[in-house]
PDB file of N, CA and C in Angstrom:
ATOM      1  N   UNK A   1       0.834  -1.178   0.000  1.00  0.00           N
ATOM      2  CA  UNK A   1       0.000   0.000   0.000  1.00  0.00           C
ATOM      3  C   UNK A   1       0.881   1.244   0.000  1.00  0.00           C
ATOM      4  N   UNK A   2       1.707   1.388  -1.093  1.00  0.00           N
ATOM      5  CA  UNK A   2       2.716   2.438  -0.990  1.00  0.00           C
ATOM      6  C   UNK A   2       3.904   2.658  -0.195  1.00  0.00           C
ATOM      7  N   UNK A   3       4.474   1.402   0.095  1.00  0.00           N
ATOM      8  CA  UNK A   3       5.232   1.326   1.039  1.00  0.00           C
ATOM      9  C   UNK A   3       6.618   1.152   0.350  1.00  0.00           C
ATOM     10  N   UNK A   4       7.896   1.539   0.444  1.00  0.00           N
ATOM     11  CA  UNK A   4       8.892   1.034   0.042  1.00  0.00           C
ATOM     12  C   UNK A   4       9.590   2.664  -0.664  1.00  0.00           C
ATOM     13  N   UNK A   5      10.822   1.891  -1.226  1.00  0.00           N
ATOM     14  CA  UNK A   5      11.437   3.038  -1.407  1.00  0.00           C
ATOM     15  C   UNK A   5      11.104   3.865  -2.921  1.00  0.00           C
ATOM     16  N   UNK A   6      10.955   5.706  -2.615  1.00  0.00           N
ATOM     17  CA  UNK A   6      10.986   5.641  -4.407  1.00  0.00           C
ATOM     18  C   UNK A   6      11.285   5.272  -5.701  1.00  0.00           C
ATOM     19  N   UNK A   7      11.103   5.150  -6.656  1.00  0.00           N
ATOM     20  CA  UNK A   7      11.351   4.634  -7.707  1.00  0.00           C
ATOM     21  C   UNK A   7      12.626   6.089  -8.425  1.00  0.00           C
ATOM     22  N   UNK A   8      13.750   4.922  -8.536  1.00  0.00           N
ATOM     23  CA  UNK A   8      14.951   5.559  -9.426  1.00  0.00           C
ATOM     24  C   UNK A   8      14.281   5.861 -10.732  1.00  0.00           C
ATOM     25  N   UNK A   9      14.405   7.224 -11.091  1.00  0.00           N
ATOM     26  CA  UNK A   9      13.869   7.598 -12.348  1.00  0.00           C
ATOM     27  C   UNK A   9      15.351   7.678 -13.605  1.00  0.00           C
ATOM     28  N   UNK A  10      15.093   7.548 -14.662  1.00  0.00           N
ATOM     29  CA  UNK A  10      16.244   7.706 -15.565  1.00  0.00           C
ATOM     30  C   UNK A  10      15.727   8.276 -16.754  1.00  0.00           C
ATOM     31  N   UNK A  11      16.289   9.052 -17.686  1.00  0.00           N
ATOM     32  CA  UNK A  11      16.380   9.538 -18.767  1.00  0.00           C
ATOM     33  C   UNK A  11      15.500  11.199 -18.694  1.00  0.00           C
ATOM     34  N   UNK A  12      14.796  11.174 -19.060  1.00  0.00           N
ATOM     35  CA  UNK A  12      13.767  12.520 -19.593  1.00  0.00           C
ATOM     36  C   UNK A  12      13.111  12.207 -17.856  1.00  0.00           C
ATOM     37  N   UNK A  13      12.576  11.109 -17.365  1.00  0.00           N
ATOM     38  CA  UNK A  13      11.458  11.078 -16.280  1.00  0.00           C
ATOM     39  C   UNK A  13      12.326  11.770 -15.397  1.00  0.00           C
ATOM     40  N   UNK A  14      14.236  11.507 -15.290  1.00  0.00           N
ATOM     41  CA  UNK A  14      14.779  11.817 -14.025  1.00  0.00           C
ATOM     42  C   UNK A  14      14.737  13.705 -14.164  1.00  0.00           C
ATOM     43  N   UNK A  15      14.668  14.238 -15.089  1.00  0.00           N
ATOM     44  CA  UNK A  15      14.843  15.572 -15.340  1.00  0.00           C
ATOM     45  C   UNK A  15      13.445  16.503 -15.099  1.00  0.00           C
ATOM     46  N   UNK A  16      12.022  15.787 -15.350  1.00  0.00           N
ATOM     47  CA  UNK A  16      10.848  16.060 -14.761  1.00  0.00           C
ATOM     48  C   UNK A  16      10.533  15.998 -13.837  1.00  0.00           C
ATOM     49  N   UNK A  17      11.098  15.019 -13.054  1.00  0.00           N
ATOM     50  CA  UNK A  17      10.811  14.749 -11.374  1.00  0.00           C
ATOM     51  C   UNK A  17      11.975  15.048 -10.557  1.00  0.00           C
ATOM     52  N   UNK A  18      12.760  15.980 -11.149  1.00  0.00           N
ATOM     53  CA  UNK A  18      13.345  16.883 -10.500  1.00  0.00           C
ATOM     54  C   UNK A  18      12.944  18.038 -10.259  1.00  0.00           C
ATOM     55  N   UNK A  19      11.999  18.470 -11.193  1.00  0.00           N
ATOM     56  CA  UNK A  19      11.204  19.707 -10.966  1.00  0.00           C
ATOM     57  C   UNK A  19       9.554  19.056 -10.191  1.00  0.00           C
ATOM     58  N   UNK A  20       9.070  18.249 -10.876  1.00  0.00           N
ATOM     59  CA  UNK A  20       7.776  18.014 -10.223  1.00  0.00           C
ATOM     60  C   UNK A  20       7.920  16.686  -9.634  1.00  0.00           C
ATOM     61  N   UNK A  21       8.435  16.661  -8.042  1.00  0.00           N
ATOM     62  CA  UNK A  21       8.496  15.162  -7.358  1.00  0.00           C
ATOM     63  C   UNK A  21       6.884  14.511  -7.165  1.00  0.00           C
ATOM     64  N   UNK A  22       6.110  15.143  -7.158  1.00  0.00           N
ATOM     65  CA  UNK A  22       4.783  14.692  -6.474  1.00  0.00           C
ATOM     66  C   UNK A  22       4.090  13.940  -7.933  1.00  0.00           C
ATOM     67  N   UNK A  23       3.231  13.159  -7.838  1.00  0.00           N
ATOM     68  CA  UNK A  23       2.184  13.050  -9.077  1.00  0.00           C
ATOM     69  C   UNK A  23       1.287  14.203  -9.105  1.00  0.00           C
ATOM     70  N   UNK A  24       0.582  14.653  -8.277  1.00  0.00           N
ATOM     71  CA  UNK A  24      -0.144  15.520  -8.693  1.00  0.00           C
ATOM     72  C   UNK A  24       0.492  17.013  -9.062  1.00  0.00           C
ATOM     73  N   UNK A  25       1.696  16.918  -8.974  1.00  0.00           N
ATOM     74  CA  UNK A  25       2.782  18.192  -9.728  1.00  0.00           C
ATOM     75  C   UNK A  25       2.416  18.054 -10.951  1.00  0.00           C
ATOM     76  N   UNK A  26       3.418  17.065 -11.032  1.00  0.00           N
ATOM     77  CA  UNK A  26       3.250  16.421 -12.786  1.00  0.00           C
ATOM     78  C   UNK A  26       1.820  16.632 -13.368  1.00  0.00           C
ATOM     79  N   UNK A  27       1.215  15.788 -13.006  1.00  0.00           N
ATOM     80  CA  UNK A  27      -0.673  16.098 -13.568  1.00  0.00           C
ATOM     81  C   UNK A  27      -1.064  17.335 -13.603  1.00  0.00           C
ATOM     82  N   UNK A  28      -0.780  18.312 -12.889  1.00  0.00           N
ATOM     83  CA  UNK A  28      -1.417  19.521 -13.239  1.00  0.00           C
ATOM     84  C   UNK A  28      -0.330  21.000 -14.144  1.00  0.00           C
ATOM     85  N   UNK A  29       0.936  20.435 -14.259  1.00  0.00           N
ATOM     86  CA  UNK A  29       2.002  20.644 -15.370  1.00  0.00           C
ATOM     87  C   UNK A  29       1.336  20.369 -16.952  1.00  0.00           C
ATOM     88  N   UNK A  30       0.870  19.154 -16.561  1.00  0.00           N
ATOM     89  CA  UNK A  30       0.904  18.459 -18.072  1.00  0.00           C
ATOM     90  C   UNK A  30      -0.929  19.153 -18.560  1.00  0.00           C
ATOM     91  N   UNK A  31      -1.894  18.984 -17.240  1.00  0.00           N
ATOM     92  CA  UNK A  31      -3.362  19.924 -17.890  1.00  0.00           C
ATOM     93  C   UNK A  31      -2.669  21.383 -18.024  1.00  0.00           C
ATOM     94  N   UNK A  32      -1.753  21.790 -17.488  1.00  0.00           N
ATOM     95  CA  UNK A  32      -1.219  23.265 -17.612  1.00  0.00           C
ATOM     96  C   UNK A  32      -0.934  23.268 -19.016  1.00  0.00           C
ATOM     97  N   UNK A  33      -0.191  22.514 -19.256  1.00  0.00           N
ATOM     98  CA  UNK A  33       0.514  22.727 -20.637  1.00  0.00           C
ATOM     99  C   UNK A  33      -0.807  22.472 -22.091  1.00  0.00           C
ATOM    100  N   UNK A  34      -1.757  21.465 -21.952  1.00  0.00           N
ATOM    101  CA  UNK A  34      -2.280  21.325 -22.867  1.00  0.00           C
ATOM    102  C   UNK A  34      -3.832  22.434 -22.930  1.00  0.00           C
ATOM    103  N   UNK A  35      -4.218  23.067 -21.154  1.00  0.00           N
ATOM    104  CA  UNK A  35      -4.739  24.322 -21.181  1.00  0.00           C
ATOM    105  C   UNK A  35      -4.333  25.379 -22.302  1.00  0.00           C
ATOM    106  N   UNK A  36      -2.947  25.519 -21.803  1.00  0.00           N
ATOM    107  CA  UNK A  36      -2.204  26.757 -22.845  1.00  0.00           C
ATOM    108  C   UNK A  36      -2.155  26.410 -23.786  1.00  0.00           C
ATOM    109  N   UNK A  37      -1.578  25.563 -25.132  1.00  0.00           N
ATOM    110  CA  UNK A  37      -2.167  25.400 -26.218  1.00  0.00           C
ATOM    111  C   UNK A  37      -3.096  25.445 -26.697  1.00  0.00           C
ATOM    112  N   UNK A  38      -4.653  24.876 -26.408  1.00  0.00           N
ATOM    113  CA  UNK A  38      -5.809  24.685 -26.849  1.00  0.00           C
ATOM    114  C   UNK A  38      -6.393  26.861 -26.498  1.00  0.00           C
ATOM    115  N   UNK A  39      -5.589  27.338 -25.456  1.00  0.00           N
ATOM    116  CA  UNK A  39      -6.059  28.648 -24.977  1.00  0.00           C
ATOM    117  C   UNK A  39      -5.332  29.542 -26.347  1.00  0.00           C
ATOM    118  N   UNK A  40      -3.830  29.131 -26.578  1.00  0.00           N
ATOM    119  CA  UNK A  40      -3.065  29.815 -27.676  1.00  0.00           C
ATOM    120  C   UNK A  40      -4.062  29.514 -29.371  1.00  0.00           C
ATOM    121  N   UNK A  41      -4.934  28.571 -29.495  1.00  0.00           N
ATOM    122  CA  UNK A  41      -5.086  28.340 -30.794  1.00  0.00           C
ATOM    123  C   UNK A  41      -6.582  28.518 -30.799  1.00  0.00           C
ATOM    124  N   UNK A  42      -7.273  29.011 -29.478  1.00  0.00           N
ATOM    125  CA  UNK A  42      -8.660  29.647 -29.374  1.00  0.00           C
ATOM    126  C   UNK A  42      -8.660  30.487 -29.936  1.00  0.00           C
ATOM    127  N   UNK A  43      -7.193  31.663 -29.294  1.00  0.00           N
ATOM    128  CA  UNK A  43      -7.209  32.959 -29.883  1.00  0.00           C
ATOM    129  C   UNK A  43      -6.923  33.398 -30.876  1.00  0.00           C
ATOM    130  N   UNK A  44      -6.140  32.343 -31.487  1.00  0.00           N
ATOM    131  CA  UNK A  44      -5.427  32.270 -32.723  1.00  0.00           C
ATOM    132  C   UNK A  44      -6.642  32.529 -33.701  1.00  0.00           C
ATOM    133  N   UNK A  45      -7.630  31.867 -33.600  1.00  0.00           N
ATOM    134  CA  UNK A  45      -8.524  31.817 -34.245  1.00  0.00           C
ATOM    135  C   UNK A  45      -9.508  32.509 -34.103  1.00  0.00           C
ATOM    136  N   UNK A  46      -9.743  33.145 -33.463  1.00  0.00           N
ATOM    137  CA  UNK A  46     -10.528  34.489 -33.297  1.00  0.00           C
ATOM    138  C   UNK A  46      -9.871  35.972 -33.829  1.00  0.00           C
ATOM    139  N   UNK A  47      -8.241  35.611 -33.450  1.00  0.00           N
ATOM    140  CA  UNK A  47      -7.884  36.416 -33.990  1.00  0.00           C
ATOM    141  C   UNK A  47      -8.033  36.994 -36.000  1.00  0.00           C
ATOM    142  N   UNK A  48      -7.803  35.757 -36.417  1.00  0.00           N
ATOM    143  CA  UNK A  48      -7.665  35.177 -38.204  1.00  0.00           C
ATOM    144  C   UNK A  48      -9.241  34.889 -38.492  1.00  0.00           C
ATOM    145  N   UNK A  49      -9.812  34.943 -38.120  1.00  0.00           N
ATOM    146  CA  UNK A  49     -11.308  34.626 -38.492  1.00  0.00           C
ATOM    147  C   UNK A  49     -11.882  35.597 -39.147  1.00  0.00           C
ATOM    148  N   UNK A  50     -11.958  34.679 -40.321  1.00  0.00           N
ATOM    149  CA  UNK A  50     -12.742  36.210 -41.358  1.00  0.00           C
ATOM    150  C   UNK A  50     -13.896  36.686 -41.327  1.00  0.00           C
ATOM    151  N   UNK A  51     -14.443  37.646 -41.320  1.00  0.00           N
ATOM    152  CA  UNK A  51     -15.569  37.657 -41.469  1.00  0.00           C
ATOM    153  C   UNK A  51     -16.404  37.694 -42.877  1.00  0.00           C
ATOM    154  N   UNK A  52     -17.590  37.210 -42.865  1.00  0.00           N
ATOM    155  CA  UNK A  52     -18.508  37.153 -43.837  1.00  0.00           C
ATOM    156  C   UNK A  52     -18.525  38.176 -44.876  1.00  0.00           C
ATOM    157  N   UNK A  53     -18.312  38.467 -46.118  1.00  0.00           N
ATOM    158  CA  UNK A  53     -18.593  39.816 -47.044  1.00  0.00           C
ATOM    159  C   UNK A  53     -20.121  40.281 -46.921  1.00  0.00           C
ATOM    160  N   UNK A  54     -20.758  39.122 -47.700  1.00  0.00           N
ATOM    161  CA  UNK A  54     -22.090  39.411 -47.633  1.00  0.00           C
ATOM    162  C   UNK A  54     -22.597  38.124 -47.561  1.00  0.00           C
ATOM    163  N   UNK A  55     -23.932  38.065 -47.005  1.00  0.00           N
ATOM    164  CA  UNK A  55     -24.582  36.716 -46.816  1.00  0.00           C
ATOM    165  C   UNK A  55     -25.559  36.111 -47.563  1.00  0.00           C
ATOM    166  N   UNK A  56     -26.051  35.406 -48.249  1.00  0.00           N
ATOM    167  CA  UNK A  56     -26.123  34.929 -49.293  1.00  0.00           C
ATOM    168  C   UNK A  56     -27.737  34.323 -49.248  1.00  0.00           C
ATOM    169  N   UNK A  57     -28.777  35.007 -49.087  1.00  0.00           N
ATOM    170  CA  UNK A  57     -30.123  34.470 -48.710  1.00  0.00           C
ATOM    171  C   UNK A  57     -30.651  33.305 -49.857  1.00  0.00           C
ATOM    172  N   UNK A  58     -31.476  32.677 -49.246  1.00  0.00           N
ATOM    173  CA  UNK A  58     -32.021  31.614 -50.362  1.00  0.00           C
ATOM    174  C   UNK A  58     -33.240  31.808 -50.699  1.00  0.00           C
ATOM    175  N   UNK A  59     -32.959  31.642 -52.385  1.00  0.00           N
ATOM    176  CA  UNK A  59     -34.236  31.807 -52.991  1.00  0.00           C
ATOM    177  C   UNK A  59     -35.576  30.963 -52.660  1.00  0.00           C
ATOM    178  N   UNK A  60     -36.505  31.714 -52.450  1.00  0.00           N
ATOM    179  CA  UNK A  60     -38.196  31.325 -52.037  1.00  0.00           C
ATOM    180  C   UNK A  60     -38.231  30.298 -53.678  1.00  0.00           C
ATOM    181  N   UNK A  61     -38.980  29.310 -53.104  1.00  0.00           N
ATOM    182  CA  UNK A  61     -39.729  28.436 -53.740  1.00  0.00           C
ATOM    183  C   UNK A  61     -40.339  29.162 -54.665  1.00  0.00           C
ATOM    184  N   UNK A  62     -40.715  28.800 -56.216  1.00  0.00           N
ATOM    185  CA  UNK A  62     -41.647  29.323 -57.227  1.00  0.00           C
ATOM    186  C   UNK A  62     -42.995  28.133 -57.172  1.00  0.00           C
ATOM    187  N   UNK A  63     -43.797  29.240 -56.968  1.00  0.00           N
ATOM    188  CA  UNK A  63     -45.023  28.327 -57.170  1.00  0.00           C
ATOM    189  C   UNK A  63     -45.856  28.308 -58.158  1.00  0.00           C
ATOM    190  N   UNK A  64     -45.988  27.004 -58.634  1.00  0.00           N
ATOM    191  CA  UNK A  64     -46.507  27.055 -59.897  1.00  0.00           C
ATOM    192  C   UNK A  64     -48.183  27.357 -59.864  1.00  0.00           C
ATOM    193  N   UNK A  65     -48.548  28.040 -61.280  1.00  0.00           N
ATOM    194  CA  UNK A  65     -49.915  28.366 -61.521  1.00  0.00           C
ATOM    195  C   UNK A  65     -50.796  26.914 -61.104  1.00  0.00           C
ATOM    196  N   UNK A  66     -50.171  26.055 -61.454  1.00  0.00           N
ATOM    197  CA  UNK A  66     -51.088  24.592 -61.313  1.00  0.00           C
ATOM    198  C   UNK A  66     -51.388  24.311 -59.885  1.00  0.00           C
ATOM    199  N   UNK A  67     -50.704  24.679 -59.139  1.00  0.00           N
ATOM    200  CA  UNK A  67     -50.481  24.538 -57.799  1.00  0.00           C
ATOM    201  C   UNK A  67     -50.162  23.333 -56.931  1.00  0.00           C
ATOM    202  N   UNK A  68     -49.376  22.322 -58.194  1.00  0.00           N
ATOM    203  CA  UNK A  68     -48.085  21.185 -58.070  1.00  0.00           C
ATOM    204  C   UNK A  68     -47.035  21.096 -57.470  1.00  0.00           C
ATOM    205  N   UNK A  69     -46.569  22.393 -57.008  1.00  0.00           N
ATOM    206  CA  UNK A  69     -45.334  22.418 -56.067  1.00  0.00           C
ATOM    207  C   UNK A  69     -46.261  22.737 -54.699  1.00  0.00           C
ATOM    208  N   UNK A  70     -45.109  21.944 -54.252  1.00  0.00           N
ATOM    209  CA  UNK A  70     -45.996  21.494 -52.830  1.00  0.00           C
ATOM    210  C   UNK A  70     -45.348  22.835 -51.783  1.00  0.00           C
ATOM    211  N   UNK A  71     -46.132  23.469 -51.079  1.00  0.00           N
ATOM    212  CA  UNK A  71     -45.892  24.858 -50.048  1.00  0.00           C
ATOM    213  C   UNK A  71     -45.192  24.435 -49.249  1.00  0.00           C
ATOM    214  N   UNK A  72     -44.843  25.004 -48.400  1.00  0.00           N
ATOM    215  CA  UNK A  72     -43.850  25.038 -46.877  1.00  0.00           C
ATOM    216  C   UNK A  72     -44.797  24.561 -45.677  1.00  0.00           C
ATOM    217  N   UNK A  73     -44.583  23.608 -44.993  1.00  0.00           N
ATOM    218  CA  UNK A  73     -45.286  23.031 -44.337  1.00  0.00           C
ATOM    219  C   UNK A  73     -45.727  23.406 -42.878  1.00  0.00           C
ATOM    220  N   UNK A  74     -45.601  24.893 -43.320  1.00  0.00           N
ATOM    221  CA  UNK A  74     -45.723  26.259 -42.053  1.00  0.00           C
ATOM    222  C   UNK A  74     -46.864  27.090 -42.730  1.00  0.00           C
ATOM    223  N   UNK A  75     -46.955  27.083 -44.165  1.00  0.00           N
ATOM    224  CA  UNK A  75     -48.168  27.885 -44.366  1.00  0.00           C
ATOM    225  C   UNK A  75     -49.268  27.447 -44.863  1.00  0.00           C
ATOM    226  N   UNK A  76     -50.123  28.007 -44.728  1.00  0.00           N
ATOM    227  CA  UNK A  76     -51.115  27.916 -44.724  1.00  0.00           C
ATOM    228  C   UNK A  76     -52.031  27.156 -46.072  1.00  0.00           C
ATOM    229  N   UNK A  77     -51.294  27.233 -47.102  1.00  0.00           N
ATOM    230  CA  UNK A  77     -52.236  26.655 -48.534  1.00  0.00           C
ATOM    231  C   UNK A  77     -51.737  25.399 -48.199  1.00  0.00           C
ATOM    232  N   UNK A  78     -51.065  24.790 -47.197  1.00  0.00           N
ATOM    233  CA  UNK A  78     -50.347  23.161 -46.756  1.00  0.00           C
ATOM    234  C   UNK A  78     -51.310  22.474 -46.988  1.00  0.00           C
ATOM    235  N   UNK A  79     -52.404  22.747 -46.128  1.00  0.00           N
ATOM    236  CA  UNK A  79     -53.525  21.807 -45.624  1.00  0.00           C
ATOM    237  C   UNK A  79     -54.196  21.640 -46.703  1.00  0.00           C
ATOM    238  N   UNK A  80     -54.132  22.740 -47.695  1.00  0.00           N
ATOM    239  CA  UNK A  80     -55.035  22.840 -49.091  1.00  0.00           C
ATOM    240  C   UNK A  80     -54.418  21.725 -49.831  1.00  0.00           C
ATOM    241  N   UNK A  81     -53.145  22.032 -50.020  1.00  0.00           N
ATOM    242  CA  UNK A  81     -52.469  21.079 -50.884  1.00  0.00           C
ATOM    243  C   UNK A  81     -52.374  19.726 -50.917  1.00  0.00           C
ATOM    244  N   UNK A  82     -52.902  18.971 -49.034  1.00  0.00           N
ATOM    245  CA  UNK A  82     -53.060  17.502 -48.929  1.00  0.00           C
ATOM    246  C   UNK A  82     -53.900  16.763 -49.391  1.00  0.00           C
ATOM    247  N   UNK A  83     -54.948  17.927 -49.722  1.00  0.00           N
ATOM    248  CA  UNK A  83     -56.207  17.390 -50.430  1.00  0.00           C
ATOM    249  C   UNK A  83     -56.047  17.204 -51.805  1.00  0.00           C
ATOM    250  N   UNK A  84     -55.337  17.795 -52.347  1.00  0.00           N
ATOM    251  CA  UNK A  84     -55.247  18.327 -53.984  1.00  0.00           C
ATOM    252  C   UNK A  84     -54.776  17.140 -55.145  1.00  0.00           C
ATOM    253  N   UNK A  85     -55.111  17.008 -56.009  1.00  0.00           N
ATOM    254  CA  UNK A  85     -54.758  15.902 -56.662  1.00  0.00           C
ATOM    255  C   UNK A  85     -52.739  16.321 -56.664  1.00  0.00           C
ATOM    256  N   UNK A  86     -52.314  17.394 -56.238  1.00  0.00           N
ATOM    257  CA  UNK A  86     -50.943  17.275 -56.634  1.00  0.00           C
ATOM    258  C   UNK A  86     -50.455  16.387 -55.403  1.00  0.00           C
ATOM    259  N   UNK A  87     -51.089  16.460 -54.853  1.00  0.00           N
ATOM    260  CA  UNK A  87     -50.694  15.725 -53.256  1.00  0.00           C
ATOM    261  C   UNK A  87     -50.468  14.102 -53.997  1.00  0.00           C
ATOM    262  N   UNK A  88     -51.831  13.723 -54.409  1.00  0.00           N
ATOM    263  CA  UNK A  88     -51.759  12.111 -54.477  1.00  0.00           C
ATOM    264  C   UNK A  88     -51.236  11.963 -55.790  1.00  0.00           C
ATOM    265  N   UNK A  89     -51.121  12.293 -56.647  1.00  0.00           N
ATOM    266  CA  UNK A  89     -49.669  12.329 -58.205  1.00  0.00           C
ATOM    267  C   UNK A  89     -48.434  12.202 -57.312  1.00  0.00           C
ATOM    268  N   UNK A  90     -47.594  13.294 -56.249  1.00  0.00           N
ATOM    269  CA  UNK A  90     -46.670  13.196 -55.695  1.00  0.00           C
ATOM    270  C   UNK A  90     -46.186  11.565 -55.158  1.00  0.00           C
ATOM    271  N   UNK A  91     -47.379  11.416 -54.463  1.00  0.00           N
ATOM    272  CA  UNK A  91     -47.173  10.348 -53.220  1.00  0.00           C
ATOM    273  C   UNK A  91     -47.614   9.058 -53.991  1.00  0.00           C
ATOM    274  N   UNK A  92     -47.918   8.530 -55.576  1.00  0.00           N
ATOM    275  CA  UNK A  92     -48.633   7.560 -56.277  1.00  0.00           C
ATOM    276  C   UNK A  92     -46.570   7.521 -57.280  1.00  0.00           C
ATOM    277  N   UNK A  93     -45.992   8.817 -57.016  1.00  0.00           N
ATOM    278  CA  UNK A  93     -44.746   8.772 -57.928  1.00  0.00           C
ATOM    279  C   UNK A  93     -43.416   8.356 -57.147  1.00  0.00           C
ATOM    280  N   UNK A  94     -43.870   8.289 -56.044  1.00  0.00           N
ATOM    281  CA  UNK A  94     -43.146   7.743 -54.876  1.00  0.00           C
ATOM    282  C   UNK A  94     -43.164   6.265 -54.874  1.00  0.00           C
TER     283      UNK A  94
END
């Protein structure tokens, strides 16, 4: 249960745990370090972020004289249109 002597560190580990002996040194070094990157390339990108020229609206549906194109299923000629022979041509071409 944690008993015994520390562990001899060698290479790169002996040069880190000379600065951070504890584990929870180390652990909050290493969220330190990957904080600051992900914080450096937030700004990075806020900084370089272009903005929009102009925005590009989408063209409204054309509705035909026959009244075959089927409406937006928010207005109101909808309910008209379920009835309509374009309704059952649609759903017979399906």
């Amino acid at each position: 249960m944690g008993g015994g002597p520390p562990p001899e560190w060698t290479g790169i580990d002996k040069v880190v745990r000379g600065t951070f002996p504890a584990d929870y040194q180390l652990a909050m070094a290493i969220l330190g370090g990957y904080s600051f990157l992900i914080g450096i390339f937030k700004i990075k990108g806020a900084i370089s972020k272009k903005t929009p020229t102009k925005e590009i609206a989408a063209a409204p549906a054309a509705a035909s004289s026959d009244g075959s194109a089927m409406p937006s299923s928010d207005s109101p000629e909808f309910g008209e249109w379920l009835g309509s022979a374009a309704c059952m041509k649609m759903i017979e071409a399906a």
